[in-house]
PDB file of N, CA and C in Angstrom:
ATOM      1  N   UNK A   1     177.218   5.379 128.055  1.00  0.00           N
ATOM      2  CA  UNK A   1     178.141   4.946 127.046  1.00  0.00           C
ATOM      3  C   UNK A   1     177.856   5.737 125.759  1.00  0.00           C
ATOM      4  N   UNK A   2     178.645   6.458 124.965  1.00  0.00           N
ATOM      5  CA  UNK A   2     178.863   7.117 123.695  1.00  0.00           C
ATOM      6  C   UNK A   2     178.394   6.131 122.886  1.00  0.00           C
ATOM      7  N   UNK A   3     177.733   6.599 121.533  1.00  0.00           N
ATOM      8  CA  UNK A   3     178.050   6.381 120.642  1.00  0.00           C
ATOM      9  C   UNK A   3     178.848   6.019 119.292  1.00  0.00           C
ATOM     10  N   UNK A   4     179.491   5.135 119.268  1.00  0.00           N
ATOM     11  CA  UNK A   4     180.806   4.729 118.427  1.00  0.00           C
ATOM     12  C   UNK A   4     180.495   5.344 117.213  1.00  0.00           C
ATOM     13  N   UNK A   5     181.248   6.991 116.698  1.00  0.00           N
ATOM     14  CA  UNK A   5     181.634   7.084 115.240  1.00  0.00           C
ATOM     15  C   UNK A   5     181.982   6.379 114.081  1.00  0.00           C
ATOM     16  N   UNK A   6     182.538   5.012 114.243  1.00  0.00           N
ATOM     17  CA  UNK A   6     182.870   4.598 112.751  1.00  0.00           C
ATOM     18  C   UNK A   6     182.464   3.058 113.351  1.00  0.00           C
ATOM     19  N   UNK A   7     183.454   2.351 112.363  1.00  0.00           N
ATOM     20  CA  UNK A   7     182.948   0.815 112.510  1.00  0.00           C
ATOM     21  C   UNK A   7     184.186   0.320 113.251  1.00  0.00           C
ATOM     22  N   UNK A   8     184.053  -0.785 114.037  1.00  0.00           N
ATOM     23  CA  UNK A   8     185.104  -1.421 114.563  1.00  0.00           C
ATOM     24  C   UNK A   8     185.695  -0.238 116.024  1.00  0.00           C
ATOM     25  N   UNK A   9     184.614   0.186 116.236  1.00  0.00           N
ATOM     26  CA  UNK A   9     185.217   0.897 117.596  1.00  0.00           C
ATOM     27  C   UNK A   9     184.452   0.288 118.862  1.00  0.00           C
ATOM     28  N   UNK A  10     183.074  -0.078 118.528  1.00  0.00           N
ATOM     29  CA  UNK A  10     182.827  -1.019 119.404  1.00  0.00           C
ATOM     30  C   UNK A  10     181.691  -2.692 119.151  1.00  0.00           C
ATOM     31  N   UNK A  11     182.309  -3.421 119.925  1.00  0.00           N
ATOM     32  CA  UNK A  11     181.439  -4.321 119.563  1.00  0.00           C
ATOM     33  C   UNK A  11     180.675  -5.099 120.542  1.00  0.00           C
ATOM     34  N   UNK A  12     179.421  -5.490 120.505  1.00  0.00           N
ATOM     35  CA  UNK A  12     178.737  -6.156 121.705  1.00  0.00           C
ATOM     36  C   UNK A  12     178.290  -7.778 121.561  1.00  0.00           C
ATOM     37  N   UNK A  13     178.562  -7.681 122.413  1.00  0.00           N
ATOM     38  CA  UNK A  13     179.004  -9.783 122.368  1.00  0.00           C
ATOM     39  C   UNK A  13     177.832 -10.209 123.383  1.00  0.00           C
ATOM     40  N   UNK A  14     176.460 -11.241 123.262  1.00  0.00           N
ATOM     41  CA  UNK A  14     176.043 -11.938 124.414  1.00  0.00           C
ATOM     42  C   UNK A  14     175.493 -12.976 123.694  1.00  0.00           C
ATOM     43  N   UNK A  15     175.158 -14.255 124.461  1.00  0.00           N
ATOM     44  CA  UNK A  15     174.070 -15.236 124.177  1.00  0.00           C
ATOM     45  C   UNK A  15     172.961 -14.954 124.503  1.00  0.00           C
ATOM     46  N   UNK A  16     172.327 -15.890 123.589  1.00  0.00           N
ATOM     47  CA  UNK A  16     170.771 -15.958 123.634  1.00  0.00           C
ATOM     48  C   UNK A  16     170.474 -17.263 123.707  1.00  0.00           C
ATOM     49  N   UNK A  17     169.607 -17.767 123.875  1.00  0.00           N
ATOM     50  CA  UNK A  17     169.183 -19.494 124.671  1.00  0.00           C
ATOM     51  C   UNK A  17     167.653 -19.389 124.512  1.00  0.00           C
ATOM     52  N   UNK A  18     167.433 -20.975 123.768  1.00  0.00           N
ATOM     53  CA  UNK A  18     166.207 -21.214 123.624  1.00  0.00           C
ATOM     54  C   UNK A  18     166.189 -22.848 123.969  1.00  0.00           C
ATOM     55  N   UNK A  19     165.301 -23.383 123.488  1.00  0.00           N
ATOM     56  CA  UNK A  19     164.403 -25.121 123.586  1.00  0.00           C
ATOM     57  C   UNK A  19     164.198 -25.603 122.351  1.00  0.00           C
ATOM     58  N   UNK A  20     164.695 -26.366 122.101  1.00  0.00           N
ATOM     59  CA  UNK A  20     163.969 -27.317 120.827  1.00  0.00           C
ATOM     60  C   UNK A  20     163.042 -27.998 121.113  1.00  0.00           C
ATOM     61  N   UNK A  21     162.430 -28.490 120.345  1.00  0.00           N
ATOM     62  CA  UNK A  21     160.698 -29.182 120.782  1.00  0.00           C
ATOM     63  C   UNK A  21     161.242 -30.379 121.430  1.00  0.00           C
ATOM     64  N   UNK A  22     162.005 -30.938 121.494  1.00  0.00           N
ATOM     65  CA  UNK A  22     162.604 -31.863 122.161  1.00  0.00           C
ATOM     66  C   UNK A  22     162.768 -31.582 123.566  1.00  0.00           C
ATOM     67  N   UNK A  23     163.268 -30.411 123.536  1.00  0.00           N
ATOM     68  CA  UNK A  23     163.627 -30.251 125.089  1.00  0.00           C
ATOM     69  C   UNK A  23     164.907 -29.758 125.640  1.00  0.00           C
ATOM     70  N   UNK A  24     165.712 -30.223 124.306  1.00  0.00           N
ATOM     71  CA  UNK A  24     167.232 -29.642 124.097  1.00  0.00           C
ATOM     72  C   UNK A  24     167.451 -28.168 124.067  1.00  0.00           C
ATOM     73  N   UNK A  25     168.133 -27.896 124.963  1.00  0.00           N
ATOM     74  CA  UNK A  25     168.603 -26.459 125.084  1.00  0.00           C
ATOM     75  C   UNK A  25     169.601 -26.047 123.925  1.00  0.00           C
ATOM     76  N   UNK A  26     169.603 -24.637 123.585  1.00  0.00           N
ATOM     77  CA  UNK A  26     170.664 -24.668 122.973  1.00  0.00           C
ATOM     78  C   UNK A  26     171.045 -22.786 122.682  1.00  0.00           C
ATOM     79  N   UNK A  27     172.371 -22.397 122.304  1.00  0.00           N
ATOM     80  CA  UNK A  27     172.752 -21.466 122.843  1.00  0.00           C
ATOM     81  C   UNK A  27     173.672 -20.864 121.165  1.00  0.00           C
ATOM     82  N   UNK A  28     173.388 -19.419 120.921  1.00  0.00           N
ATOM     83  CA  UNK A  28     173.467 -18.706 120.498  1.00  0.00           C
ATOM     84  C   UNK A  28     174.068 -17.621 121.072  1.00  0.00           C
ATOM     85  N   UNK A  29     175.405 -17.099 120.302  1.00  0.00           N
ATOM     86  CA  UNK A  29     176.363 -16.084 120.523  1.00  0.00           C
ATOM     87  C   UNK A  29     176.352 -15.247 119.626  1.00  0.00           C
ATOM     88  N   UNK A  30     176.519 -13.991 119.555  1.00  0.00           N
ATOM     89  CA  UNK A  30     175.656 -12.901 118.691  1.00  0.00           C
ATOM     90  C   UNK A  30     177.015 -11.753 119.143  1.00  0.00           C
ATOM     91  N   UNK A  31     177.181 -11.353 118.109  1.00  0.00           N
ATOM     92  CA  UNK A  31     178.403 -10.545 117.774  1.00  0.00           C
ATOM     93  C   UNK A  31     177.837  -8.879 117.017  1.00  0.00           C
ATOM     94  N   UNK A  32     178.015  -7.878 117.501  1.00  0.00           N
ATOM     95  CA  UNK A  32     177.341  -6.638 116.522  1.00  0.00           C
ATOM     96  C   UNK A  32     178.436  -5.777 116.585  1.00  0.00           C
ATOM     97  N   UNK A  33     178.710  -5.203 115.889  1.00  0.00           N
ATOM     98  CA  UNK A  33     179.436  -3.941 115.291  1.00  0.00           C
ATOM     99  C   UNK A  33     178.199  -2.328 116.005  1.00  0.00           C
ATOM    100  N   UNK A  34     178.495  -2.184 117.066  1.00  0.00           N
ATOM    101  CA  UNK A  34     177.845  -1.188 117.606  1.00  0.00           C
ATOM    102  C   UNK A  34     177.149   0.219 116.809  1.00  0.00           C
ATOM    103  N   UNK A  35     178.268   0.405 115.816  1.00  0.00           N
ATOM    104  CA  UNK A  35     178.346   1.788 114.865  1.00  0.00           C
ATOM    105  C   UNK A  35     177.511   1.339 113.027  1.00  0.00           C
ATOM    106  N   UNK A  36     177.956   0.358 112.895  1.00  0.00           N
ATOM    107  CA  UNK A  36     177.279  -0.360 112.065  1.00  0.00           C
ATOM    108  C   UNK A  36     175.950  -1.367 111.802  1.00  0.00           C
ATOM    109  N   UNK A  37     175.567  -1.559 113.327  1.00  0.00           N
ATOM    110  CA  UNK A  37     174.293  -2.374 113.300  1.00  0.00           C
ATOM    111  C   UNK A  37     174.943  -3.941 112.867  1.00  0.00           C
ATOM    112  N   UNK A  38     175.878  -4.393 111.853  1.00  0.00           N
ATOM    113  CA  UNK A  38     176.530  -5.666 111.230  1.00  0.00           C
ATOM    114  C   UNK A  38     176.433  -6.719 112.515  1.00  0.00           C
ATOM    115  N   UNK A  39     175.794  -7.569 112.340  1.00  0.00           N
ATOM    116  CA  UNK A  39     176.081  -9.028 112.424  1.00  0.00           C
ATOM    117  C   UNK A  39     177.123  -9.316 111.910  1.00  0.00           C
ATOM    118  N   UNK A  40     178.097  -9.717 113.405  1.00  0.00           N
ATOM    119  CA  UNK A  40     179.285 -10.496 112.485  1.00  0.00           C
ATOM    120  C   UNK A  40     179.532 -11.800 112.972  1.00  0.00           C
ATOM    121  N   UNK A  41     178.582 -12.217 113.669  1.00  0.00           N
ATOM    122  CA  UNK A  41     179.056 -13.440 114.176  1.00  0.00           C
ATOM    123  C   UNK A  41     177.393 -13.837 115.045  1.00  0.00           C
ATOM    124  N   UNK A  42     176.838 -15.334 114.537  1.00  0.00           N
ATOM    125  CA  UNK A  42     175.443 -15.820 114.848  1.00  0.00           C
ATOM    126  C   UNK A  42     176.648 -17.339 115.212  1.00  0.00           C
ATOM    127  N   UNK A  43     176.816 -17.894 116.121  1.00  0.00           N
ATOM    128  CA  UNK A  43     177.333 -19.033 116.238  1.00  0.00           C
ATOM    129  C   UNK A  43     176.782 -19.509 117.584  1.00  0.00           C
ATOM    130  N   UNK A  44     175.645 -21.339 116.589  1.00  0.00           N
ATOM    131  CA  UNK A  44     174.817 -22.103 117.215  1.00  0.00           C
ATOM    132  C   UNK A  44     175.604 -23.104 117.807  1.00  0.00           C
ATOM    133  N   UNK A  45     174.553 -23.911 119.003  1.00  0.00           N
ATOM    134  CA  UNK A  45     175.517 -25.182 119.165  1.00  0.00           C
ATOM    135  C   UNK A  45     174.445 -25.192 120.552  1.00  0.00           C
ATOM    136  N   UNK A  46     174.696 -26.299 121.463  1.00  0.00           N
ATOM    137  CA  UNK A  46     174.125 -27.157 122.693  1.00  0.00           C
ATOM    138  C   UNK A  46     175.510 -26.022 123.759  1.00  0.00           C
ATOM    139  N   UNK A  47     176.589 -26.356 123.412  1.00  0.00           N
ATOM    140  CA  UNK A  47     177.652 -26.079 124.537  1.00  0.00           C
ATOM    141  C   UNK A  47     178.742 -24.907 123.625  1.00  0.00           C
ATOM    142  N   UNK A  48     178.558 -23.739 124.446  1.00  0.00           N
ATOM    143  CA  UNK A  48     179.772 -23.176 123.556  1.00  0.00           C
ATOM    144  C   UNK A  48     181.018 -22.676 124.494  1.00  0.00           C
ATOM    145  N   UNK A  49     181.868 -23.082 124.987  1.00  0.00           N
ATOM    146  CA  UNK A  49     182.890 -22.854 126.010  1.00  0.00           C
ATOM    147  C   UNK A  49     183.650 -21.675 125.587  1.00  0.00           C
ATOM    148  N   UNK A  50     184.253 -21.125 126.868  1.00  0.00           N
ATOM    149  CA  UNK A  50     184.799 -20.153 126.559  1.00  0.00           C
ATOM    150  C   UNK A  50     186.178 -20.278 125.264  1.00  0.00           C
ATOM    151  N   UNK A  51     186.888 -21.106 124.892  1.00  0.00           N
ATOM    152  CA  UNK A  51     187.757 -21.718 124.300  1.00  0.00           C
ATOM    153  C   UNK A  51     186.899 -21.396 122.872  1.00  0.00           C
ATOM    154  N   UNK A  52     185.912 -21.757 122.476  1.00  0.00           N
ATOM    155  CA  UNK A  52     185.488 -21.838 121.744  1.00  0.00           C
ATOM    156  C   UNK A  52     184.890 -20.453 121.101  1.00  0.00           C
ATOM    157  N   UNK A  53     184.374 -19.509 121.625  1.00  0.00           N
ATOM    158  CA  UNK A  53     183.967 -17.986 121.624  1.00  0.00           C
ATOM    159  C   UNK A  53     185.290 -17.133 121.479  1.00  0.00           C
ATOM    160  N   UNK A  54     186.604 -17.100 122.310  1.00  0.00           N
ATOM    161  CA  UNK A  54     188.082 -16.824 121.627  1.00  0.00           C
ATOM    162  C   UNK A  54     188.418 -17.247 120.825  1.00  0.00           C
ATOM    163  N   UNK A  55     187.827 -18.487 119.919  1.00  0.00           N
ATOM    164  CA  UNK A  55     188.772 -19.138 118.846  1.00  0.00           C
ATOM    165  C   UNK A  55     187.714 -18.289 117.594  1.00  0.00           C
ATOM    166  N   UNK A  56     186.476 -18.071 118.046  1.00  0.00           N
ATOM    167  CA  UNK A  56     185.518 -17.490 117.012  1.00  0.00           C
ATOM    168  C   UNK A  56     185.594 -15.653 117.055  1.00  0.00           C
ATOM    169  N   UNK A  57     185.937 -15.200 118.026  1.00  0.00           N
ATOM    170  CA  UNK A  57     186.613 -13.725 118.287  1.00  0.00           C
ATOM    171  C   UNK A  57     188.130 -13.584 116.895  1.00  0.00           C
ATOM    172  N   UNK A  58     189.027 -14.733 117.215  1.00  0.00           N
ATOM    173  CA  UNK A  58     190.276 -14.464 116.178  1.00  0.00           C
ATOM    174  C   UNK A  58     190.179 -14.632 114.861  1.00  0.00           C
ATOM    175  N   UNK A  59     189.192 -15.530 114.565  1.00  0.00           N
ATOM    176  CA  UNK A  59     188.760 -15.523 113.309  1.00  0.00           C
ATOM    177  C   UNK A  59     188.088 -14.385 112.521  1.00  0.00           C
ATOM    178  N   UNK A  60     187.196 -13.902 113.576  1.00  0.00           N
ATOM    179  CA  UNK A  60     186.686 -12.547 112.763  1.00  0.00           C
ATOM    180  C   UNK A  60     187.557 -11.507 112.702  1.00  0.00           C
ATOM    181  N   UNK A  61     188.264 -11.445 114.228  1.00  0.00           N
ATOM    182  CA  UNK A  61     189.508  -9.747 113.975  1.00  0.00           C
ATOM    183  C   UNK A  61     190.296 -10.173 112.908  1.00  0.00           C
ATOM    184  N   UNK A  62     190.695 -11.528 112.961  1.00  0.00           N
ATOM    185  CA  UNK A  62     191.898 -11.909 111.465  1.00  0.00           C
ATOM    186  C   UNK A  62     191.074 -10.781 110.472  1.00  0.00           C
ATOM    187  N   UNK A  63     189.727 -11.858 110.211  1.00  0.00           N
ATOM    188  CA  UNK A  63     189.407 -10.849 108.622  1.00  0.00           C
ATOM    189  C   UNK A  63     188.752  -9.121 108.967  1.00  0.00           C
ATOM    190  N   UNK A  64     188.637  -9.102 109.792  1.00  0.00           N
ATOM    191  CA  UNK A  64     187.535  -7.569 109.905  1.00  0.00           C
ATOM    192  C   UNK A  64     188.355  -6.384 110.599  1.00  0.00           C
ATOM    193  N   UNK A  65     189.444  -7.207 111.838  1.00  0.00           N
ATOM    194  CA  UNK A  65     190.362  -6.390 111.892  1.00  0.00           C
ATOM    195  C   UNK A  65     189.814  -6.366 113.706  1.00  0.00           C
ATOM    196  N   UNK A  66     190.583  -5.709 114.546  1.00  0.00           N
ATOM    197  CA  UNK A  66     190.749  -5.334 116.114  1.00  0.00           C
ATOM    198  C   UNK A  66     190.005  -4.377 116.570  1.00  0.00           C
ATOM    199  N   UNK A  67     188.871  -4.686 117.221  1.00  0.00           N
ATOM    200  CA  UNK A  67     187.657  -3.613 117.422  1.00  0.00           C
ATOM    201  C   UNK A  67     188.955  -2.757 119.097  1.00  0.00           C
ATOM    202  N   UNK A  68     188.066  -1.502 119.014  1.00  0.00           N
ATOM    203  CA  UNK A  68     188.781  -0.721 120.348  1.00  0.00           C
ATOM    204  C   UNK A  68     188.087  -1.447 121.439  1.00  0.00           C
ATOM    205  N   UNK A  69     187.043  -1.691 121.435  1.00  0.00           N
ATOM    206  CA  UNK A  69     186.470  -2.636 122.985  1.00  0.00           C
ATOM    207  C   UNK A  69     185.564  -3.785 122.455  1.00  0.00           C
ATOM    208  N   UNK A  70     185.379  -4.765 123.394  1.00  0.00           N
ATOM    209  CA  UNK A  70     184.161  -5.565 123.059  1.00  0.00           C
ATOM    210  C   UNK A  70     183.739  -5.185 124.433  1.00  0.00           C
ATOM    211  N   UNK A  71     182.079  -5.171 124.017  1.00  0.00           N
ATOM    212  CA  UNK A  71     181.318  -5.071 125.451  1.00  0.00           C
ATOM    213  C   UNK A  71     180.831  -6.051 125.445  1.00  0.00           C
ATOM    214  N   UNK A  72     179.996  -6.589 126.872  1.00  0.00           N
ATOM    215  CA  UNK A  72     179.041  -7.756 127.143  1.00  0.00           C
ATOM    216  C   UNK A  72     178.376  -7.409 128.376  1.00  0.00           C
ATOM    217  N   UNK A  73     177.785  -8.232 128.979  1.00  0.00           N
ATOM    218  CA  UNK A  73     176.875  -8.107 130.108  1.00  0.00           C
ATOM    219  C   UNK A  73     177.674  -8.988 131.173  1.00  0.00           C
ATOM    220  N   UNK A  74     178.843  -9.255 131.200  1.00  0.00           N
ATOM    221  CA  UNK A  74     179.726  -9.868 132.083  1.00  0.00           C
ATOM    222  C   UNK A  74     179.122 -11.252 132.572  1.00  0.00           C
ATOM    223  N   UNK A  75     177.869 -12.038 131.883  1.00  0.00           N
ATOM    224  CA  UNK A  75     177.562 -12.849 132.023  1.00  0.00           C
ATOM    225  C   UNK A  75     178.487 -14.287 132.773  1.00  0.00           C
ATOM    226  N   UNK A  76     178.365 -15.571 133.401  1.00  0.00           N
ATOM    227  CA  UNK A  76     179.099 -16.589 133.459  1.00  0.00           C
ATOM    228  C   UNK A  76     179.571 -16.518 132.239  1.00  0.00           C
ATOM    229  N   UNK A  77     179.637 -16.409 131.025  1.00  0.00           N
ATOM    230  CA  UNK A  77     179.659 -17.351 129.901  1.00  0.00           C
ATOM    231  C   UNK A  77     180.837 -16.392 129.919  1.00  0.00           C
ATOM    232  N   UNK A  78     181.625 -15.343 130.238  1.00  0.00           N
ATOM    233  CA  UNK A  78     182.545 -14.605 130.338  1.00  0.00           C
ATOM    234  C   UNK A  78     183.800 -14.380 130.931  1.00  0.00           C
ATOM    235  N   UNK A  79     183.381 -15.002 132.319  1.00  0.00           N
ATOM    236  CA  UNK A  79     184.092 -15.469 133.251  1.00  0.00           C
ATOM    237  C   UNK A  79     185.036 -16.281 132.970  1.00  0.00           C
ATOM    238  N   UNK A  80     185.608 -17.191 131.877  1.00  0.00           N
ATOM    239  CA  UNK A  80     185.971 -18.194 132.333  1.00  0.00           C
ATOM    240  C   UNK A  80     187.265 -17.889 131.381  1.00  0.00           C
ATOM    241  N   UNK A  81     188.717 -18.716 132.023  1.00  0.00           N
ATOM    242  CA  UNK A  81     189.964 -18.192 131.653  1.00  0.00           C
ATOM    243  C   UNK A  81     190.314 -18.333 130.495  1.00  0.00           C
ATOM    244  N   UNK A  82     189.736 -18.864 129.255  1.00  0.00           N
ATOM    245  CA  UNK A  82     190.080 -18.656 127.544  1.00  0.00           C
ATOM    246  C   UNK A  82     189.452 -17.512 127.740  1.00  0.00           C
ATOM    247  N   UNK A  83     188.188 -16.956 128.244  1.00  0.00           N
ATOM    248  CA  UNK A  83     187.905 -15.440 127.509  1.00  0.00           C
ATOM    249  C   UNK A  83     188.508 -14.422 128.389  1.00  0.00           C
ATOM    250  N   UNK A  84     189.087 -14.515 129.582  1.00  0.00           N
ATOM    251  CA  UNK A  84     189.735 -13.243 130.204  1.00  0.00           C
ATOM    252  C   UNK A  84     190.986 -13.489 130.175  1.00  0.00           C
ATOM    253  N   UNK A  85     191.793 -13.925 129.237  1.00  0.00           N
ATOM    254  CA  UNK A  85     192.985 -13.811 128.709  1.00  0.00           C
ATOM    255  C   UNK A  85     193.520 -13.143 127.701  1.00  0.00           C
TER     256      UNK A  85
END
């Protein structure tokens, strides 16, 4: 895979998952601007459905604008029909 020249040409999307001392799982979605290094998106929570990761995708292109690809690791968390629509 190339190197993206400017900003907003590519972006890489996955979770990350940890434990609270409790025991509670909980799940982190992590958004980067490939060309820029930018964090544009850290969004916590127990359950994040696919519904919920498209509704947080439109919010950022609204303000930042329509990247040329998003990549990911095709994880489950990807699979499911709000995000392959």
């Amino acid at each position: 895979m190339t190197i993206p020249q400017n900003q907003n040409l590519r972006w890489s999307l996955d979770f990350v998952m940890d434990t609270l001392v409790s025991g509670r799982r909980f799940r982190i979605l992590t958004l980067v601007d490939d060309f820029t290094r930018e964090c544009l998106c850290l969004l916590v929570d127990t359950s994040l459905t696919g519904l919920r990761v498209t509704r947080e995708l439109d919010r950022i292109i609204e303000s930042r604008g329509c990247p040329h690809m998003i990549v990911s690791d095709n994880g489950t968390e990807f699979t499911s029909n709000a995000v392959s629509a």
